[in-house]
C-alpha atoms as a PDB file:
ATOM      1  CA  UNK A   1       0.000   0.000   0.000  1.00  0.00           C
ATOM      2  CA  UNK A   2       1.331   3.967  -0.659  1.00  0.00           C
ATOM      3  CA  UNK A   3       0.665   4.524   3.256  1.00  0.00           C
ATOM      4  CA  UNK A   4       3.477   1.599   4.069  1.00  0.00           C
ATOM      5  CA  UNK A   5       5.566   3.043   1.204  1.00  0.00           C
ATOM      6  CA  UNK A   6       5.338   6.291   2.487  1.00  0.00           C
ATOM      7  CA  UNK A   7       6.812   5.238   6.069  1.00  0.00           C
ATOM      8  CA  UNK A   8       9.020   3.197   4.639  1.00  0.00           C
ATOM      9  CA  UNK A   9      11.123   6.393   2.666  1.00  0.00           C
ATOM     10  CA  UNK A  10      10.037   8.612   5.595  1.00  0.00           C
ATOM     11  CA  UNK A  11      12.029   6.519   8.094  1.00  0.00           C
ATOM     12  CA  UNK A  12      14.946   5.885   6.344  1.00  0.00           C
ATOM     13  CA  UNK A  13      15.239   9.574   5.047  1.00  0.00           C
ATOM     14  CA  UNK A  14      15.077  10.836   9.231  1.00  0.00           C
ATOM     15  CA  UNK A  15      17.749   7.911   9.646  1.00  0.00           C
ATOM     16  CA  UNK A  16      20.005   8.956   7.137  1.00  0.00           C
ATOM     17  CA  UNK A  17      19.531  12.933   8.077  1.00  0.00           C
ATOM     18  CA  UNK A  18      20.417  11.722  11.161  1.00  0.00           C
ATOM     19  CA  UNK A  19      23.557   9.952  10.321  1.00  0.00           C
ATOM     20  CA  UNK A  20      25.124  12.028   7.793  1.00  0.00           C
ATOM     21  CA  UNK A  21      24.516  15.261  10.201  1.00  0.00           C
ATOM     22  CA  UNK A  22      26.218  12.861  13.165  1.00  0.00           C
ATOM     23  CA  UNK A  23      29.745  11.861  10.678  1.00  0.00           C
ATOM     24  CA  UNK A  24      29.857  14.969   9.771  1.00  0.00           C
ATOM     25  CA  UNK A  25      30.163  16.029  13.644  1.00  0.00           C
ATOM     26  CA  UNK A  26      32.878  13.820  14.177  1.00  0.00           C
ATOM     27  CA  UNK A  27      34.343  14.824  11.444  1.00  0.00           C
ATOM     28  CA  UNK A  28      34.662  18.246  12.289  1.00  0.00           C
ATOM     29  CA  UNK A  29      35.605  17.413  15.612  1.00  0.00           C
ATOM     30  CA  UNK A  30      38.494  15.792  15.058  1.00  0.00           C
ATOM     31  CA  UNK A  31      37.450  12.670  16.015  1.00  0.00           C
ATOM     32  CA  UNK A  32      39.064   9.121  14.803  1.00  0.00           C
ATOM     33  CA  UNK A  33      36.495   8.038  12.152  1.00  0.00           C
ATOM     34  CA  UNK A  34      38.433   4.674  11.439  1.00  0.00           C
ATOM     35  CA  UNK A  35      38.134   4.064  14.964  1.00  0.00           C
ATOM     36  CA  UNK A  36      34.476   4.492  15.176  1.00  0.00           C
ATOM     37  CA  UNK A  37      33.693   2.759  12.400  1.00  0.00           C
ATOM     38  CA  UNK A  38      35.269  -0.153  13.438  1.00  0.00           C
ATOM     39  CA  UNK A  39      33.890   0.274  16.899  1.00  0.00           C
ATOM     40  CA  UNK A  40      31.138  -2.262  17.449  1.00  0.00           C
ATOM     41  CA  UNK A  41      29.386  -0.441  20.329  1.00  0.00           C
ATOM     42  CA  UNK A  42      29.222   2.776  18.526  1.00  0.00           C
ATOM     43  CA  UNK A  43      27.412   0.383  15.334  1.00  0.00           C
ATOM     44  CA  UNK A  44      24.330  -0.638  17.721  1.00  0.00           C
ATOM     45  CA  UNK A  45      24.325   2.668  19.702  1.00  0.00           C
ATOM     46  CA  UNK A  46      25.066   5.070  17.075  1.00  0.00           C
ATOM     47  CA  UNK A  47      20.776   5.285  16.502  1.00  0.00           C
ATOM     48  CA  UNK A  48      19.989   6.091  19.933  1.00  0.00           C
ATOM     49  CA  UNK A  49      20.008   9.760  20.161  1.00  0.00           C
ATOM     50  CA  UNK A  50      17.849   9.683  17.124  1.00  0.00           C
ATOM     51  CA  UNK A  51      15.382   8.135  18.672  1.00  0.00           C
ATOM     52  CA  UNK A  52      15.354  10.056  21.542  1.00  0.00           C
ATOM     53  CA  UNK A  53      14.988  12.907  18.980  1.00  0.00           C
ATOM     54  CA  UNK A  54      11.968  11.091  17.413  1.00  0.00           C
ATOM     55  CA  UNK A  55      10.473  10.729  20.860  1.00  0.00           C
ATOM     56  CA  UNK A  56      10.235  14.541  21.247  1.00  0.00           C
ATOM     57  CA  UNK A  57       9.599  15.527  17.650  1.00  0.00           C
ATOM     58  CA  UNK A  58       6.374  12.694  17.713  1.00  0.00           C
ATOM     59  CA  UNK A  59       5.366  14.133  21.350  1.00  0.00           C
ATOM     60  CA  UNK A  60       5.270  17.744  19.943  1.00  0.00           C
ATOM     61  CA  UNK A  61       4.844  17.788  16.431  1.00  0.00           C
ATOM     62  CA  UNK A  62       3.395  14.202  15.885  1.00  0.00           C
ATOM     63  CA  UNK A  63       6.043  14.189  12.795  1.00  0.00           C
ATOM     64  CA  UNK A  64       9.373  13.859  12.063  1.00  0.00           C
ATOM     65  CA  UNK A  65      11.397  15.635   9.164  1.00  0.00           C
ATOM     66  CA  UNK A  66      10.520  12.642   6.628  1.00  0.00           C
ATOM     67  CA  UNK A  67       6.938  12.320   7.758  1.00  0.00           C
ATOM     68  CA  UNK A  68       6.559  15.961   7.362  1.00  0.00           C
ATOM     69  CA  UNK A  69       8.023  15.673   4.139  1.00  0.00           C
ATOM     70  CA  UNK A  70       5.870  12.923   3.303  1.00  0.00           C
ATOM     71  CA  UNK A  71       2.292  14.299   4.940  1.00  0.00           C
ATOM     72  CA  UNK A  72       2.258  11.665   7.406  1.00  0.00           C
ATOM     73  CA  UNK A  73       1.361  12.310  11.461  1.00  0.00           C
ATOM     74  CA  UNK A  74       1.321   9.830  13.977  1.00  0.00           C
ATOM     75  CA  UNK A  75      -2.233  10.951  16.887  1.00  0.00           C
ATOM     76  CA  UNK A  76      -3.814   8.822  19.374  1.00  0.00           C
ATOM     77  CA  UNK A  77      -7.098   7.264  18.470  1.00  0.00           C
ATOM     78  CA  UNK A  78      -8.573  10.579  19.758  1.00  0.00           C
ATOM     79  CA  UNK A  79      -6.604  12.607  17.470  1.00  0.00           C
ATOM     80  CA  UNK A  80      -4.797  13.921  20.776  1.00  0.00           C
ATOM     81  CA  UNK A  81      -0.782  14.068  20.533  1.00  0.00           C
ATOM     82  CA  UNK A  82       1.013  10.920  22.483  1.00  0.00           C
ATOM     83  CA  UNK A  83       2.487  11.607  25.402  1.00  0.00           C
ATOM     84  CA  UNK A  84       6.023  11.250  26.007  1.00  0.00           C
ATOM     85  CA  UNK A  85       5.137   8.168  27.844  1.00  0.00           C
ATOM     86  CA  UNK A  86       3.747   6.425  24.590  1.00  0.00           C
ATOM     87  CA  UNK A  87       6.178   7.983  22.115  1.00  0.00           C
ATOM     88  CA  UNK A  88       9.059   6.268  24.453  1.00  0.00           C
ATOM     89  CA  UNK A  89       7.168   2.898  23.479  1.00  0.00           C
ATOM     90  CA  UNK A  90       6.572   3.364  20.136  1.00  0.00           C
ATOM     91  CA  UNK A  91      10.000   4.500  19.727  1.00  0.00           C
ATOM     92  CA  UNK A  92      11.451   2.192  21.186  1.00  0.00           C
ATOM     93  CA  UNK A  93       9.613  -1.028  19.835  1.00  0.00           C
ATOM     94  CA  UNK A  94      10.551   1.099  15.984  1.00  0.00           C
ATOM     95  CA  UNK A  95      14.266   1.004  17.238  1.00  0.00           C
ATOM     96  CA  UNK A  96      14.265  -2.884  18.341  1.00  0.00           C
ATOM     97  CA  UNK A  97      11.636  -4.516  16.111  1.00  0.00           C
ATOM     98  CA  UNK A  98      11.444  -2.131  13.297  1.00  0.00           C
ATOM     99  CA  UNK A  99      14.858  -2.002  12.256  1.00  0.00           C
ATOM    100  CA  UNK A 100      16.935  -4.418  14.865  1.00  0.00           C
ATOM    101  CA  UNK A 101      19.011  -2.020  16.698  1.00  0.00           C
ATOM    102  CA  UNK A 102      20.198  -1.013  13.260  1.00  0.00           C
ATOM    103  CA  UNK A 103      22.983  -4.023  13.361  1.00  0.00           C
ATOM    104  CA  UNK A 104      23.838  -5.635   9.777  1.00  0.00           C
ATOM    105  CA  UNK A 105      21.630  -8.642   8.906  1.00  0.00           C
ATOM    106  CA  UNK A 106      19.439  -8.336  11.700  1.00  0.00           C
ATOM    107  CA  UNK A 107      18.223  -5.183  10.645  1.00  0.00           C
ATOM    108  CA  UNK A 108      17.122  -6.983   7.180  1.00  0.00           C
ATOM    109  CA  UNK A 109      15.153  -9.386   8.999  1.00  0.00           C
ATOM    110  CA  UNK A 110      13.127  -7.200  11.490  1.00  0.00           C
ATOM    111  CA  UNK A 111      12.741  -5.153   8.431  1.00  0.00           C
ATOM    112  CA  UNK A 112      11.510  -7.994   6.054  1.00  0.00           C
ATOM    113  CA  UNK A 113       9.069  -9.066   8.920  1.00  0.00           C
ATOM    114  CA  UNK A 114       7.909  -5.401   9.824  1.00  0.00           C
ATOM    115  CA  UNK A 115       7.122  -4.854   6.400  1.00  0.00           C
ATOM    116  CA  UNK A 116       5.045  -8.511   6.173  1.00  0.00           C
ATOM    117  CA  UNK A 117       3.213  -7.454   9.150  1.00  0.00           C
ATOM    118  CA  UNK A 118       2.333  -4.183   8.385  1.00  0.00           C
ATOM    119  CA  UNK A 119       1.253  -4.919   5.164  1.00  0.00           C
ATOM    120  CA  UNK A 120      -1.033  -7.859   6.847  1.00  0.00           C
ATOM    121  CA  UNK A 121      -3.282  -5.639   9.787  1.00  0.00           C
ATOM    122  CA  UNK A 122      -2.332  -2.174   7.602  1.00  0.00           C
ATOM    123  CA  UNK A 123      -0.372  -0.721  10.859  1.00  0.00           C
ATOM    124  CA  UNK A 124       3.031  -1.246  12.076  1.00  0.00           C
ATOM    125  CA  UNK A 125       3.525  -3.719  15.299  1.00  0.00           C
ATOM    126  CA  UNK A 126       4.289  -0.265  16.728  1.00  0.00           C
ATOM    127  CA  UNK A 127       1.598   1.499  16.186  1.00  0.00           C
ATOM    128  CA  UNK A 128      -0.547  -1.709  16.767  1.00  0.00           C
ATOM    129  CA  UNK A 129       0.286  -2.141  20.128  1.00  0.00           C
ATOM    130  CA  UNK A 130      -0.095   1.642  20.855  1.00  0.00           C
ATOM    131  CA  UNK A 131      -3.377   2.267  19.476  1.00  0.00           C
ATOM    132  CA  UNK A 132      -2.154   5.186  17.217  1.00  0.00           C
ATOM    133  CA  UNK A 133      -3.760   6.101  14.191  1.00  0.00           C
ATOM    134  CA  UNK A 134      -1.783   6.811  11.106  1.00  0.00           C
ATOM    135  CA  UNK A 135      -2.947  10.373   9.455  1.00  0.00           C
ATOM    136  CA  UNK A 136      -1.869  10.740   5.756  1.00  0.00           C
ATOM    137  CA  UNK A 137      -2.446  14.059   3.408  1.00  0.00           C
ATOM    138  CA  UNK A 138      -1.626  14.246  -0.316  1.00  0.00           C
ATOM    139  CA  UNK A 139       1.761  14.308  -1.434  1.00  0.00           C
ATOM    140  CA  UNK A 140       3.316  17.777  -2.432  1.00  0.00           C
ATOM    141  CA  UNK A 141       6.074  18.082  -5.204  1.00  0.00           C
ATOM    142  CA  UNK A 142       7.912  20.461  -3.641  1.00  0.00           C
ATOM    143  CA  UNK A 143       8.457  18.344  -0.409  1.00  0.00           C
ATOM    144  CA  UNK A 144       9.670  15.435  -2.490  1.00  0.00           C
ATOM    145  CA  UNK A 145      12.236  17.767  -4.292  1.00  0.00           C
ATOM    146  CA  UNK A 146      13.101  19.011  -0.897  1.00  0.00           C
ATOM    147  CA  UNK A 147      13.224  15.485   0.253  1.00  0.00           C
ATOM    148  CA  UNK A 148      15.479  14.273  -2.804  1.00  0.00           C
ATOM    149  CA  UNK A 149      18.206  17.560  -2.273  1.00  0.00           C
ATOM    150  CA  UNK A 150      18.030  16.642   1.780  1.00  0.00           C
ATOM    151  CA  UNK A 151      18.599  13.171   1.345  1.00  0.00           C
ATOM    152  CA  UNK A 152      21.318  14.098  -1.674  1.00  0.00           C
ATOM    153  CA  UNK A 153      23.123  16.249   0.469  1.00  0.00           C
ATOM    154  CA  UNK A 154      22.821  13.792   4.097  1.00  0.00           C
ATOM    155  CA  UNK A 155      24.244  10.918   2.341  1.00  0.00           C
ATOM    156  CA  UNK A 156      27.427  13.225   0.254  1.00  0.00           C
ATOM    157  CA  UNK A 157      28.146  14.438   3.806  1.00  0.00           C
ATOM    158  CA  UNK A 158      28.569  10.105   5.297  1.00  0.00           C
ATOM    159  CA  UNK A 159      30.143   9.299   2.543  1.00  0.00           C
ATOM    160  CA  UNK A 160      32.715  12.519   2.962  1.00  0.00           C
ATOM    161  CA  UNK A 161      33.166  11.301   6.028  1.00  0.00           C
ATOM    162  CA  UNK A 162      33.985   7.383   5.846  1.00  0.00           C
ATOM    163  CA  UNK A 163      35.069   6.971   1.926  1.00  0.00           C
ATOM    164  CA  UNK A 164      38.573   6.940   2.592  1.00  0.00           C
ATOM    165  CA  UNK A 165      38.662   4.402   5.295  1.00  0.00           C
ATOM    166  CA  UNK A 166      35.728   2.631   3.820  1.00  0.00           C
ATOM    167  CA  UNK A 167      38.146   2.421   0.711  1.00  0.00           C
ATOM    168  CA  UNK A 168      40.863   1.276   2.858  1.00  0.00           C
ATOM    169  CA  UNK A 169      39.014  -1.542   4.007  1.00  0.00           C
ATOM    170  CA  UNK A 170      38.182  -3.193   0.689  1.00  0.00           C
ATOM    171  CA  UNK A 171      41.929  -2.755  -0.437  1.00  0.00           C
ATOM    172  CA  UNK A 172      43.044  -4.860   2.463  1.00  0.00           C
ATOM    173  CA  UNK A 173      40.180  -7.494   1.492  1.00  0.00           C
ATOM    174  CA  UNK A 174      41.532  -7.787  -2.769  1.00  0.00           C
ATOM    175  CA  UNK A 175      44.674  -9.907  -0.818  1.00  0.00           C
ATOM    176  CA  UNK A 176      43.963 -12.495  -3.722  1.00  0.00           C
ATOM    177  CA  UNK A 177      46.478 -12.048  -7.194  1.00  0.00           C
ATOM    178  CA  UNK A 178      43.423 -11.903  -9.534  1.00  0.00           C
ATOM    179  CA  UNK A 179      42.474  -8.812  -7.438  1.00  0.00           C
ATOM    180  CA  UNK A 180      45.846  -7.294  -7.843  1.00  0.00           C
ATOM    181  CA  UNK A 181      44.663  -4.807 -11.014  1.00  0.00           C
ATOM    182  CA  UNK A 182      41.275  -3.599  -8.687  1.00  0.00           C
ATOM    183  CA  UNK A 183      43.500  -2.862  -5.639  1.00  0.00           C
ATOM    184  CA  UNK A 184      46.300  -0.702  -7.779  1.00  0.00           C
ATOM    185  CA  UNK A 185      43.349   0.915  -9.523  1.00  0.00           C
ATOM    186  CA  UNK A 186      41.382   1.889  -5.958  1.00  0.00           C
ATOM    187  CA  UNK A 187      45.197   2.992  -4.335  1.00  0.00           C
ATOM    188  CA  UNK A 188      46.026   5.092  -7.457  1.00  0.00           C
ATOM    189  CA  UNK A 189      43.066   6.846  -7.445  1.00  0.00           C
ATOM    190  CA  UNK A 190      41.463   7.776  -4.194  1.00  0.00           C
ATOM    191  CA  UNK A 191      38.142   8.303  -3.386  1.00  0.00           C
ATOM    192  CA  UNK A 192      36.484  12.338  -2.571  1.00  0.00           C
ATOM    193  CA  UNK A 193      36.285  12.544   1.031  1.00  0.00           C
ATOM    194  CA  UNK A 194      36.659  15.461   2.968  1.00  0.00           C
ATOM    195  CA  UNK A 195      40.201  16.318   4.533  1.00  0.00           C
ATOM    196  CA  UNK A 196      41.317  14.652   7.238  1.00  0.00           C
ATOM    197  CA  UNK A 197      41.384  16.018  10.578  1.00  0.00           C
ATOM    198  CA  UNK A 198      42.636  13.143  12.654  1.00  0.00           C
END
């Protein structure tokens, strides 16, 4: 269905706001990317303050930046805002169910299985278990060009961030001779990044 469609790019747009704004942080902060990236505590908690975000943005606004985007509000049966009580909860099942704590593989299950479920009762387990109701409007060009230079722009600022160590990575995987031409190519011509500050 659109609606599930619709919640599906306004998550992942809010996550990848999210992340791009949070490398680029680092970044500028001088912190050790290739340390955090390979850090596997900072992998399953790096979402956290998101969703803390999301708990205040749903309690106030009942939207987030991609819901907005995407005309979509999240109300009580009673049309009343949730509490901050009940957007903890909904968060918080979104954070562990929805998308697995965000770690690799897992995440493509709870994902897989959100997406059967939702499509079979037409709400999320979330939202299910919450009694919310799900309030879509029409879409708006101008909010999905907005959405498209956001989400443009979030991801060019990750990849700024982690290219060069990401592209250090998969030259010390081609250890195999048939490989050999790949990893001269990918060490004689670097990736754009941003400049290091570490």
């Amino acid at each position: 269905p659109p609606r599930i469609i619709r919640r599906f790019f306004a998550r992942w747009f809010d996550i990848y706001l999210y992340v791009g704004i949070w490398w680029f942080v680092f970044w500028a902060a001088g912190r050790d990317i290739e340390a955090l990236l390979l850090n596997p505590f900072v992998a399953v908690t790096q979402l956290v303050p998101w969703f803390v975000i999301e708990v205040i943005l749903i309690h106030y606004f009942a939207t987030t930046p991609g819901k907005w985007l995407f005309g979509i509000r999240i109300l009580n049966a009673d049309g009343t805002n949730l509490s901050l009580a009940q957007a903890t909860r909904r968060s918080l099942r979104a954070y562990v169910v929805g998308i697995g704590l965000g770690i690799p593989y897992v995440l493509l299950f709870c994902m897989g299985l959100s997406a059967y479920t939702t499509n079979k009762i037409g709400v999320s387990v979330w939202d299910h278990l919450g009694g919310h109701r799900i309030v879509a409007t029409s879409l708006s060009a101008w909010k999905i060009a907005l959405y498209l230079v956001v989400l443009t722009g979030a991801l060019v600022l990750r990849f700024g961030v982690i290219s060069p160590h990401l592209q250090k990575f998969i030259i010390q995987g081609l250890d195999k001779p048939e490989s050999k031409p790949v990893k001269e190519h990918l060490e004689k011509n670097p990736w754009w990044s941003f400049p290091r500050r570490h």
